[in-house]
Protein backbone atom coordinates (compact mmCIF):
# COMPACT_ATOMS: atom_id res chain seq x y z
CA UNK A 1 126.93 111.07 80.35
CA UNK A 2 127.39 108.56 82.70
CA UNK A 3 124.35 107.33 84.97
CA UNK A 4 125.82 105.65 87.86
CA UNK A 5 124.44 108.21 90.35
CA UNK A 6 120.76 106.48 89.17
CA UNK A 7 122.00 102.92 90.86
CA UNK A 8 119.67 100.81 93.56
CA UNK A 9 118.02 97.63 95.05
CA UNK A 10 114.64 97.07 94.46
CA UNK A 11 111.58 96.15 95.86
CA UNK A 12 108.25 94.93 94.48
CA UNK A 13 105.37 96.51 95.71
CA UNK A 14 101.46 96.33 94.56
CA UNK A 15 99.87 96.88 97.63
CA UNK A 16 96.55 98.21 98.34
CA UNK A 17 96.46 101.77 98.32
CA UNK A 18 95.34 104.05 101.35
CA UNK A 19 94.37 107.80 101.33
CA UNK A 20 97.80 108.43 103.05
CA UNK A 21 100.94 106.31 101.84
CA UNK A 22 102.02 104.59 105.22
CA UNK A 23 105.67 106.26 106.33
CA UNK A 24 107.26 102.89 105.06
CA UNK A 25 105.79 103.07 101.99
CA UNK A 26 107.76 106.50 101.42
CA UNK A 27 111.04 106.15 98.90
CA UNK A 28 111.41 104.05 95.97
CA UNK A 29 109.93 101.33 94.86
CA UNK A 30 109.35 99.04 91.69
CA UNK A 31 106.04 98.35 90.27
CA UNK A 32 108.13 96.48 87.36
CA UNK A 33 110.79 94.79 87.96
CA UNK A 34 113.49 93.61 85.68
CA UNK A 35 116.85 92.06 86.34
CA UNK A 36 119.70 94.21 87.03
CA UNK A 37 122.05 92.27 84.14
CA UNK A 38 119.32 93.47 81.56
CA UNK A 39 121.44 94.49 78.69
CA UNK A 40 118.39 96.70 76.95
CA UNK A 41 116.55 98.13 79.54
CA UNK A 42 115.28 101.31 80.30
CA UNK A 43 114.25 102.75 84.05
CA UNK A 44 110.85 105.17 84.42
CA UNK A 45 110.50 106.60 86.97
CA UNK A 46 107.30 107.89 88.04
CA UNK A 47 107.01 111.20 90.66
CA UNK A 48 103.30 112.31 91.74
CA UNK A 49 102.29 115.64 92.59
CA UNK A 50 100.98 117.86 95.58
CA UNK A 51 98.40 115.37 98.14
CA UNK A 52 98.73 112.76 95.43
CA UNK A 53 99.39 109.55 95.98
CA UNK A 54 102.08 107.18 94.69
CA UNK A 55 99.61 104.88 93.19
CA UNK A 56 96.57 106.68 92.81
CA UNK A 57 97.85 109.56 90.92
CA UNK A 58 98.48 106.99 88.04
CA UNK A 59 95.13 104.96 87.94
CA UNK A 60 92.07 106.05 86.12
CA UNK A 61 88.54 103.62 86.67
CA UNK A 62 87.94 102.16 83.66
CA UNK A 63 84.61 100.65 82.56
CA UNK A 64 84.45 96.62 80.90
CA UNK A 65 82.40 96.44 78.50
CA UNK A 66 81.41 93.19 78.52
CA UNK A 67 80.36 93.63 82.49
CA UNK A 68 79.91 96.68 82.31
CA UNK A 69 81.30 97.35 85.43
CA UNK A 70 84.24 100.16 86.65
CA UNK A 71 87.47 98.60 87.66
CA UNK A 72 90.58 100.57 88.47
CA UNK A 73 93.66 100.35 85.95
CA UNK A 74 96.83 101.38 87.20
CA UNK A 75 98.90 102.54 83.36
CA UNK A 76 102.25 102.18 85.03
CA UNK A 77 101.75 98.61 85.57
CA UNK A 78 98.73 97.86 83.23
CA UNK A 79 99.49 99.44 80.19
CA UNK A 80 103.32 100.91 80.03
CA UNK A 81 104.55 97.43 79.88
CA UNK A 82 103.20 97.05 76.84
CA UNK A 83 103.97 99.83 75.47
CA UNK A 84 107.77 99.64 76.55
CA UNK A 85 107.99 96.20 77.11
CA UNK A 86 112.05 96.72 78.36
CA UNK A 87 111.20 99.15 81.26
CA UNK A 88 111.99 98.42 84.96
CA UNK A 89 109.06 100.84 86.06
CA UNK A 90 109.16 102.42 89.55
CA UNK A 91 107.52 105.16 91.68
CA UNK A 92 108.98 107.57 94.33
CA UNK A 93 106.43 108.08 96.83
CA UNK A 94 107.03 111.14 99.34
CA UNK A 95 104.62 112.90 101.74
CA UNK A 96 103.40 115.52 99.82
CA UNK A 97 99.93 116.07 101.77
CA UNK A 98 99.38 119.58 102.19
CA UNK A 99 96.45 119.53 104.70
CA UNK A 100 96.74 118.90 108.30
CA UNK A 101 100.32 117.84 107.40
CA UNK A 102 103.12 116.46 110.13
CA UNK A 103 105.48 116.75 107.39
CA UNK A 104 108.61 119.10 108.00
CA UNK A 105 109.84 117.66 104.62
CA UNK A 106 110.37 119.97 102.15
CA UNK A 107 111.62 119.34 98.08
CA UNK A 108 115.00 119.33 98.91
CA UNK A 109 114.63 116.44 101.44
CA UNK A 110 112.13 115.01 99.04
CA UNK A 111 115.13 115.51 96.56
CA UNK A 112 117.86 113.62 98.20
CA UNK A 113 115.61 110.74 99.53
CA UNK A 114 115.04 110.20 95.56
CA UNK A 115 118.64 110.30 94.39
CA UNK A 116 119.18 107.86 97.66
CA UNK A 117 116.55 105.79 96.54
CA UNK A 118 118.18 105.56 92.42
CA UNK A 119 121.69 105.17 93.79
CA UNK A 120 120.42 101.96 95.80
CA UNK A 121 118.38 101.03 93.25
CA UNK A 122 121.17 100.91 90.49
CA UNK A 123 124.11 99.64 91.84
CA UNK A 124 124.96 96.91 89.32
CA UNK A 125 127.21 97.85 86.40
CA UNK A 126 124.80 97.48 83.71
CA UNK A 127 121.49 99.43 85.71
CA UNK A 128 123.73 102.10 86.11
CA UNK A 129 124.13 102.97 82.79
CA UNK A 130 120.74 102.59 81.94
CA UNK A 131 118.90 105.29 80.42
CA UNK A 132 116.28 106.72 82.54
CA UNK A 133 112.78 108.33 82.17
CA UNK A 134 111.09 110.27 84.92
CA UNK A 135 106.92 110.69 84.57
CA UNK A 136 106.66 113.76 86.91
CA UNK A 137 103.58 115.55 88.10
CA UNK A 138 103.07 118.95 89.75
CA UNK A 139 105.44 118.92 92.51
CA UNK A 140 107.08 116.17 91.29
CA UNK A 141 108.48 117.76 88.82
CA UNK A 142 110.00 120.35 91.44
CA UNK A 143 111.36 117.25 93.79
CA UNK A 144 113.27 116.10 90.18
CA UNK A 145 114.45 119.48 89.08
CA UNK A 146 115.70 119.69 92.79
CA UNK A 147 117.60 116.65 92.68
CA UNK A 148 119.12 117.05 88.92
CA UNK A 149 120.74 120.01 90.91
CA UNK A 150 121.71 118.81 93.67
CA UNK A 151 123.19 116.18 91.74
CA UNK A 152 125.00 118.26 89.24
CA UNK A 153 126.55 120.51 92.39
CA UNK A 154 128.18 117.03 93.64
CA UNK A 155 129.29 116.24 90.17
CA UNK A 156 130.61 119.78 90.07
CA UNK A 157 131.86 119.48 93.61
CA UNK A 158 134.01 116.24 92.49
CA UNK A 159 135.53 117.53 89.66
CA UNK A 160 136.78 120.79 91.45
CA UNK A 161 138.31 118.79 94.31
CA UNK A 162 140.02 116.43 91.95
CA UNK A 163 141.37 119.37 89.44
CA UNK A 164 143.00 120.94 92.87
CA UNK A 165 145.35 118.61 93.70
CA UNK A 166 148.88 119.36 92.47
């Protein structure tokens, strides 16, 4: 299978989270970043869920015991390093607040500004044919699922058009 639809530039970002992700802050980003001529590397991808957050969704408060005192620990860019010490990690961050919403968005929007976001994000030879791993939850799961499709209907799309010509 090849993976050059999941190609694109990166950017690092570990800012501060708010309640509501900023409009800028929507797309992807990379928490981890690793250099696109990588030979062993491995993207994740991480998609929250309905009104979460593209930070918040993955960090749990954790108490020191030594202090004693709660600190939060974000385990895409705390822990999963460790763990998979080759992964470029990232997060998609969409508007996915429900309540008092401005967003006319819907998944399949959501869907193509995330296979926008990996095409950018793995343009070099070797990212694109990186394996990739998604961490979805909730509705992220439905914004993936959405965008496997829509990127299997172009892939299907392709292949008709160039089996046509005489």
């Amino acid at each position: 299978m090849s993976w050059d639809i999941f190609s694109t530039g990166s950017s690092r970002s570990r800012e501060k989270s708010s309640k509501t992700p900023k409009t800028a802050d929507f797309g992807l980003h990379t928490l981890v970043p690793k250099s696109d001529q990588a030979p062993e590397c491995v993207d994740i991808v991480a998609i929250h869920g309905l009104n979460g957050h593209y930070l918040k969704t993955w960090t749990d408060k954790t108490t020191n015991e030594r202090t004693n005192k709660k600190t939060d620990v974000n385990w895409l860019d705390s822990i999963l390093p460790g763990i998979v010490p080759v992964a470029r990690v990232m997060y998609f961050s969409y508007n996915s607040m429900l309540q008092f919403s401005k967003s006319t968005a819907d998944v399949t929007t959501f869907a193509q500004q995330l296979l926008e976001g990996l095409a950018a994000a793995r343009e070099s030879n070797f990212e694109s044919q990186r394996p990739i791993i998604f961490i979805c939850h909730s509705l992220g799961g439905l914004v993936l699922k959405k965008a496997y499709g829509v990127y299997l209907r172009g892939v299907f799309s392709r292949t008709v058009a160039s089996t046509d010509r005489p």
